[in-house]
C-alpha atoms as a PDB file:
ATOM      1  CA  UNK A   1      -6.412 -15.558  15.533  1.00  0.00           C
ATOM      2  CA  UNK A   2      -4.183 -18.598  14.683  1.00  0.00           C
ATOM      3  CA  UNK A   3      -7.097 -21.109  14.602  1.00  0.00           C
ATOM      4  CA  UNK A   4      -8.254 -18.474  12.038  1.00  0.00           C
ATOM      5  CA  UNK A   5      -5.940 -18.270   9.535  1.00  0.00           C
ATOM      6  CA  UNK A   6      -5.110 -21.820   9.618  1.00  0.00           C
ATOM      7  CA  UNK A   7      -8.893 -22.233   9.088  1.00  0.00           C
ATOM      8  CA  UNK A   8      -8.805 -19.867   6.294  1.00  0.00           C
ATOM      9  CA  UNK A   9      -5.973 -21.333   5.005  1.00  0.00           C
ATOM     10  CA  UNK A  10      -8.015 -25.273   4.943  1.00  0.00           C
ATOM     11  CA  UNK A  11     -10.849 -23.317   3.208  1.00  0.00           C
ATOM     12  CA  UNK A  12      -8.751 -22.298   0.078  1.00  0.00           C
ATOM     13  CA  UNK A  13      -7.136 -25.038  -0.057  1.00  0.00           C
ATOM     14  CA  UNK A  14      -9.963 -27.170  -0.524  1.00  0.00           C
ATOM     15  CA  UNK A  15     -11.747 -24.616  -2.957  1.00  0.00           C
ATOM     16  CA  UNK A  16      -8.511 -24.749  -4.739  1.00  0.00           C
ATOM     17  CA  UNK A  17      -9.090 -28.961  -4.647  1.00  0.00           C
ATOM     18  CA  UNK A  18     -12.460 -28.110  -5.717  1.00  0.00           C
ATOM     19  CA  UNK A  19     -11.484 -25.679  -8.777  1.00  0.00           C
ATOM     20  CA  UNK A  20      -9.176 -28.014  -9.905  1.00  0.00           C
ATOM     21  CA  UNK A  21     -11.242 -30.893  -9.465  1.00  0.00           C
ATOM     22  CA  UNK A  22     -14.052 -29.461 -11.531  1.00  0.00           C
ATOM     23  CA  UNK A  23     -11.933 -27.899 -14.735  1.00  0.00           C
ATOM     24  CA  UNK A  24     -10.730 -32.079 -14.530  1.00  0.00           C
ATOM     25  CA  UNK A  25     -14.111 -33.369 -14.441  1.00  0.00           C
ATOM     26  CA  UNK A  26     -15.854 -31.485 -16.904  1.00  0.00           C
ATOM     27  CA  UNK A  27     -13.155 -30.266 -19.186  1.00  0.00           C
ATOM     28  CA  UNK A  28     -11.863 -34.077 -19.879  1.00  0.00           C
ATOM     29  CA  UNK A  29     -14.298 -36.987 -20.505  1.00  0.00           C
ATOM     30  CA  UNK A  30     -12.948 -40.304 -19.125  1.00  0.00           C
ATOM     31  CA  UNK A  31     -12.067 -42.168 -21.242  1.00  0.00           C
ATOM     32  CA  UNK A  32     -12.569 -46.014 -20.763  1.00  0.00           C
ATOM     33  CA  UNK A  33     -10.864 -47.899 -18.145  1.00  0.00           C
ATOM     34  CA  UNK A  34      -8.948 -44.554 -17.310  1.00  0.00           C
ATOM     35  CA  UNK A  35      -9.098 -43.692 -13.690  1.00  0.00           C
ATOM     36  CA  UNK A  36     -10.763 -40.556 -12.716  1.00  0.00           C
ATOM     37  CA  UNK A  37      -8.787 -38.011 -10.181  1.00  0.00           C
ATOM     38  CA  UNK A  38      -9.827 -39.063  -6.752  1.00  0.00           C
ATOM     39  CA  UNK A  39     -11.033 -42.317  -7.485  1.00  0.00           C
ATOM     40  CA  UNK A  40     -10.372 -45.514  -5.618  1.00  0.00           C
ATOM     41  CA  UNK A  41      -8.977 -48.923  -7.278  1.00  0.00           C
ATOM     42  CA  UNK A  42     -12.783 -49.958  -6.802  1.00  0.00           C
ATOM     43  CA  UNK A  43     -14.342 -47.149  -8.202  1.00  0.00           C
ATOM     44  CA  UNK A  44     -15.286 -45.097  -5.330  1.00  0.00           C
ATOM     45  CA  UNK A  45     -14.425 -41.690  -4.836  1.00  0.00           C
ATOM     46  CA  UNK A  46     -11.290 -41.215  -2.055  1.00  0.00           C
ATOM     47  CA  UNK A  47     -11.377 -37.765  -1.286  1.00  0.00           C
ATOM     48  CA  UNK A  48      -8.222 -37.740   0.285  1.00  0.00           C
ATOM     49  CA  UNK A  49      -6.015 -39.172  -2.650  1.00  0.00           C
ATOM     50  CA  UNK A  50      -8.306 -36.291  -5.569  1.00  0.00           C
ATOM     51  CA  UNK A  51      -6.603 -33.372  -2.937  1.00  0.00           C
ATOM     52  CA  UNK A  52      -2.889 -35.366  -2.791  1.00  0.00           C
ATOM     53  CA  UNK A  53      -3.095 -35.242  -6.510  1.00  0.00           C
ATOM     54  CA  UNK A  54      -4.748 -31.891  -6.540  1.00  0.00           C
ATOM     55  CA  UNK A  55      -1.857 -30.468  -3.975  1.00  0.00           C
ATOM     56  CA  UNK A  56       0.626 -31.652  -6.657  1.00  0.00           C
ATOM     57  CA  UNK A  57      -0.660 -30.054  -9.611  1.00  0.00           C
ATOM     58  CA  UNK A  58      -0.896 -27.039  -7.824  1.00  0.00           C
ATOM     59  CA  UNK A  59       2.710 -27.615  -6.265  1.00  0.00           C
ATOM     60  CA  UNK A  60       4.112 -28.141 -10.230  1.00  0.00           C
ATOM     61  CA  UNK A  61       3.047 -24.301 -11.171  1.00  0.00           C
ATOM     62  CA  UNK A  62       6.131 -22.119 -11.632  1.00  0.00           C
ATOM     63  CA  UNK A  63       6.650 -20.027  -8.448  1.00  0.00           C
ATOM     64  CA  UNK A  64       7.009 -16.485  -8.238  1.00  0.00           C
ATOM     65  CA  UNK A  65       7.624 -13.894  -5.181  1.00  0.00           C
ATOM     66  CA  UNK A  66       5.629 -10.418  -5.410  1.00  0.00           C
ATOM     67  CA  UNK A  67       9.038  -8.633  -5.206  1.00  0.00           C
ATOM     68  CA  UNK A  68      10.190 -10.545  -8.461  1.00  0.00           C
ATOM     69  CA  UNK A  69       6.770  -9.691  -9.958  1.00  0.00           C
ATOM     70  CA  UNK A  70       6.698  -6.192  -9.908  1.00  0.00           C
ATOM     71  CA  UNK A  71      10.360  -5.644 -10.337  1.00  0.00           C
ATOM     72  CA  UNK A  72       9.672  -7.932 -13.391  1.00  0.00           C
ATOM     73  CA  UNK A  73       6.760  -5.251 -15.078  1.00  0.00           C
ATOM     74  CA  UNK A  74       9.172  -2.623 -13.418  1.00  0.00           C
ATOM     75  CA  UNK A  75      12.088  -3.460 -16.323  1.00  0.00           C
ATOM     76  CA  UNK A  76      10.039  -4.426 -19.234  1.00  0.00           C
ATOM     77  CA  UNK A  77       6.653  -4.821 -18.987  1.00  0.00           C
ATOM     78  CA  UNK A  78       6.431  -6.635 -22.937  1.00  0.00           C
ATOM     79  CA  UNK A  79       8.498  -8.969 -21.321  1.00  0.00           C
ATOM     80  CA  UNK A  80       6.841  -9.774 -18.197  1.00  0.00           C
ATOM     81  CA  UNK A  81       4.007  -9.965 -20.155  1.00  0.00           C
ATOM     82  CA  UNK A  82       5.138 -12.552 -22.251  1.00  0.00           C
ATOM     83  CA  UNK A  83       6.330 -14.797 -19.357  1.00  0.00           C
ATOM     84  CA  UNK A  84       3.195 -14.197 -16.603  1.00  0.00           C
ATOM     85  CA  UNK A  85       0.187 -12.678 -18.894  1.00  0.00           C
ATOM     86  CA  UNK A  86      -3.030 -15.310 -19.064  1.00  0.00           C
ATOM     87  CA  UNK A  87      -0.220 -18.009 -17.582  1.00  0.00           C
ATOM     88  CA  UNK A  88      -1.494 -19.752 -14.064  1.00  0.00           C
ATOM     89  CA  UNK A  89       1.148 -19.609 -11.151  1.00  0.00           C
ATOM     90  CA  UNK A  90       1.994 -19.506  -7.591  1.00  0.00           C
ATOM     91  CA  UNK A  91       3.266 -16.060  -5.977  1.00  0.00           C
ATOM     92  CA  UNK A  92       4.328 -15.680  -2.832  1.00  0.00           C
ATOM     93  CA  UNK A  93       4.653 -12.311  -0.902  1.00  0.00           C
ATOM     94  CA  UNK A  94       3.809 -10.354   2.061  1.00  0.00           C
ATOM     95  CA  UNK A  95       0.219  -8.528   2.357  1.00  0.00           C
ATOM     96  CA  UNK A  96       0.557  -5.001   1.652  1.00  0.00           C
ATOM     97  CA  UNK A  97      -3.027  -4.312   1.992  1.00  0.00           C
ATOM     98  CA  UNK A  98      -6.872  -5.193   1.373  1.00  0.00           C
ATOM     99  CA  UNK A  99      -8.548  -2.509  -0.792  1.00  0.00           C
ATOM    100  CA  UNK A 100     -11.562  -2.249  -2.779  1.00  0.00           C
ATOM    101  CA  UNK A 101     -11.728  -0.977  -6.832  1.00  0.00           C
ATOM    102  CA  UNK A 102     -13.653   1.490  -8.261  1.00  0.00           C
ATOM    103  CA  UNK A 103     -16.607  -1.161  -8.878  1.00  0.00           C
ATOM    104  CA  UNK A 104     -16.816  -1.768  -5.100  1.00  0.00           C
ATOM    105  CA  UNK A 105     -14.571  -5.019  -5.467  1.00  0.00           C
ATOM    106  CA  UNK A 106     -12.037  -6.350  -3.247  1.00  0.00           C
ATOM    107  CA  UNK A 107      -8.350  -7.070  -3.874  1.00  0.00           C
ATOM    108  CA  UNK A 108      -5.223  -7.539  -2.392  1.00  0.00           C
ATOM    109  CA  UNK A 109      -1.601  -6.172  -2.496  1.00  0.00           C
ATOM    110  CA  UNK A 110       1.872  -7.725  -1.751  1.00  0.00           C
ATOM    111  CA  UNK A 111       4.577  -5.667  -0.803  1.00  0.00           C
ATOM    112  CA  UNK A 112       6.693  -4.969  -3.992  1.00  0.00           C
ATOM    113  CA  UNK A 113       6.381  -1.902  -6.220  1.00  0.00           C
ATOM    114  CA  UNK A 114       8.687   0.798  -5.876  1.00  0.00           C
ATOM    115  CA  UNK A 115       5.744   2.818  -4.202  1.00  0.00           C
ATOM    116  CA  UNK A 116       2.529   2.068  -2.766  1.00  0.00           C
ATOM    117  CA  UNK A 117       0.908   2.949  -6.112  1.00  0.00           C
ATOM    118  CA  UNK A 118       2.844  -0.093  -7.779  1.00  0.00           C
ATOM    119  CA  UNK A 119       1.938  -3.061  -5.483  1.00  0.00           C
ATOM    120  CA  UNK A 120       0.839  -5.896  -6.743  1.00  0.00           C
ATOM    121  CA  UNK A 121      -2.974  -6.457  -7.190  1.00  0.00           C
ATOM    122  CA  UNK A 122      -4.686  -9.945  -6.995  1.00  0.00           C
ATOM    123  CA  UNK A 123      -8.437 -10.016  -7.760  1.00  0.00           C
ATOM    124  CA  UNK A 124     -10.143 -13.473  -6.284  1.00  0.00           C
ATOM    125  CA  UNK A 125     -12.557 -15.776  -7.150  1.00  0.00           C
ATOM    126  CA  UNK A 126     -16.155 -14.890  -5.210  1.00  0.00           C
ATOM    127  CA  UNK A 127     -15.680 -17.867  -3.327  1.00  0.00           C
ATOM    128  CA  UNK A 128     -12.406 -16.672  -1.461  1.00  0.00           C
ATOM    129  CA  UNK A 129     -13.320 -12.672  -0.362  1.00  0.00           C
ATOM    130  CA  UNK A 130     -14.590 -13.847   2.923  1.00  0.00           C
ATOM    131  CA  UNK A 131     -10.785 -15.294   3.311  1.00  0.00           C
ATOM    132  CA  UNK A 132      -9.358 -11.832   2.520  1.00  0.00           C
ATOM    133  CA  UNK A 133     -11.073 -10.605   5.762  1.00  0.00           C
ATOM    134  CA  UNK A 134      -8.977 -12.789   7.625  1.00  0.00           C
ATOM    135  CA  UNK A 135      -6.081 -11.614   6.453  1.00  0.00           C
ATOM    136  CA  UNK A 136      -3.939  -8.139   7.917  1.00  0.00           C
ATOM    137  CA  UNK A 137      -0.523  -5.944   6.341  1.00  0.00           C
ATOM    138  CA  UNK A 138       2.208  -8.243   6.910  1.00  0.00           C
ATOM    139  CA  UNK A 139       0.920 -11.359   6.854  1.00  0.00           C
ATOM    140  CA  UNK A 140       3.050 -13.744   4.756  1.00  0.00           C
ATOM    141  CA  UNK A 141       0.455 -15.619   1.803  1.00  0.00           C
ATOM    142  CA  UNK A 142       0.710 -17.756  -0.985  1.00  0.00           C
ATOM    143  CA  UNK A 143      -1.662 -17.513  -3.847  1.00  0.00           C
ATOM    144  CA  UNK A 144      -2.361 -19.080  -6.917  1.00  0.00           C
ATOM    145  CA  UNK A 145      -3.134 -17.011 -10.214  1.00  0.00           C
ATOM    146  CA  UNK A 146      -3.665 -16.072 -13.781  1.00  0.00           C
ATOM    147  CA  UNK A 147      -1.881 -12.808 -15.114  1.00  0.00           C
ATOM    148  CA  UNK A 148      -3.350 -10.038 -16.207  1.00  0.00           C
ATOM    149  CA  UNK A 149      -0.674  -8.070 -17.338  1.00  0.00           C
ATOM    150  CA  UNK A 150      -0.310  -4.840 -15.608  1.00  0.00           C
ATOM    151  CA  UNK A 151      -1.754  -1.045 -15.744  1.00  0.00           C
ATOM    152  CA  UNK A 152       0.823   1.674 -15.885  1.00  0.00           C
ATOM    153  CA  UNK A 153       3.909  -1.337 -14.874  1.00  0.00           C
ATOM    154  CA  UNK A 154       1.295  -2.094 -12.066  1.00  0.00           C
ATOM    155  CA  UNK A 155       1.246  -6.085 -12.439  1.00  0.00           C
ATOM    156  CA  UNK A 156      -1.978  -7.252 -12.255  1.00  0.00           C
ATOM    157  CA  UNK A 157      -3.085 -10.992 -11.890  1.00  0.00           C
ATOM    158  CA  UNK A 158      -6.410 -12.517 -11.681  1.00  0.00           C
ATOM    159  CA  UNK A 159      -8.596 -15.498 -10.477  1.00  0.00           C
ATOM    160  CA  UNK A 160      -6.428 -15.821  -7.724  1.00  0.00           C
ATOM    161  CA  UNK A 161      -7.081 -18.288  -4.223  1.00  0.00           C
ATOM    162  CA  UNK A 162      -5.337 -18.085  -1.676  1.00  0.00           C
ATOM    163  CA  UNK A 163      -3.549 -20.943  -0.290  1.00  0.00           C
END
């Protein structure tokens, strides 16, 4: 079950490489003589330095623990909105639960609402559902997101991987 995770956890990290990777690729030309992410001195592409430099954009996104989030919306959701809504970070909490919307898609919970019914819900990217089947209530996970505000002080956040 170990191998598992820690494969799961490879996966998502290298789709989150790969995400990043791609939004620096296409949305920025290079410009002359500028180096591209992940490129060698010579020119050619070193994998290995584009997901050290990917790890540390990822690593510089404000940090945020499920608990904080929901108690966050709890208090004032204008507020919360204001500092997490359409903003990308990194939140850290402990699964409450894999469920599936009215649509028939999947999400996730982290323990943190006052009730069950306030949780946390993280929507994913296609590419990281299969992950979520790896994953059971209690596990501890780190994800990276976009905020969606919240429904009824329900934070919601979107676009997520898991890391």
């Amino acid at each position: 079950m170990k191998s598992l995770r820690c494969l799961a956890i490879i996966i998502a990290g290298l789709l989150v490489a790969g995400l990043i990777g791609k939004v620096t690729e296409e949305g920025r030309p290079n410009a002359g003589g500028v180096a591209r992410l992940g490129a060698a001195p010579n020119g050619d592409e070193n994998p290995l330095q584009g997901v050290i430099v990917r790890q540390q954009a990822v690593e510089a996104l404000p940090e945020v623990a499920a608990v904080e989030l929901a108690r966050a919306y709890e208090e004032n959701p204008s507020a919360a909105d204001s500092k997490y809504k359409g903003k990308r970070y990194r939140v850290t909490g402990m699964v409450a639960g894999v469920n599936t919307d009215f649509f028939g898609d999947q999400y996730l919970t982290l323990r943190g609402g006052q009730n069950e019914f306030g949780e946390p819900q993280f929507q994913f990217h296609e590419e990281s559902l299969a992950a979520l089947a790896l994953l059971a209530e209690g596990d501890e996970v780190m994800l990276v997101c976009v905020g969606a505000g919240d429904i009824v002080r329900t934070p919601l956040s979107k676009e997520c991987l898991l890391l």
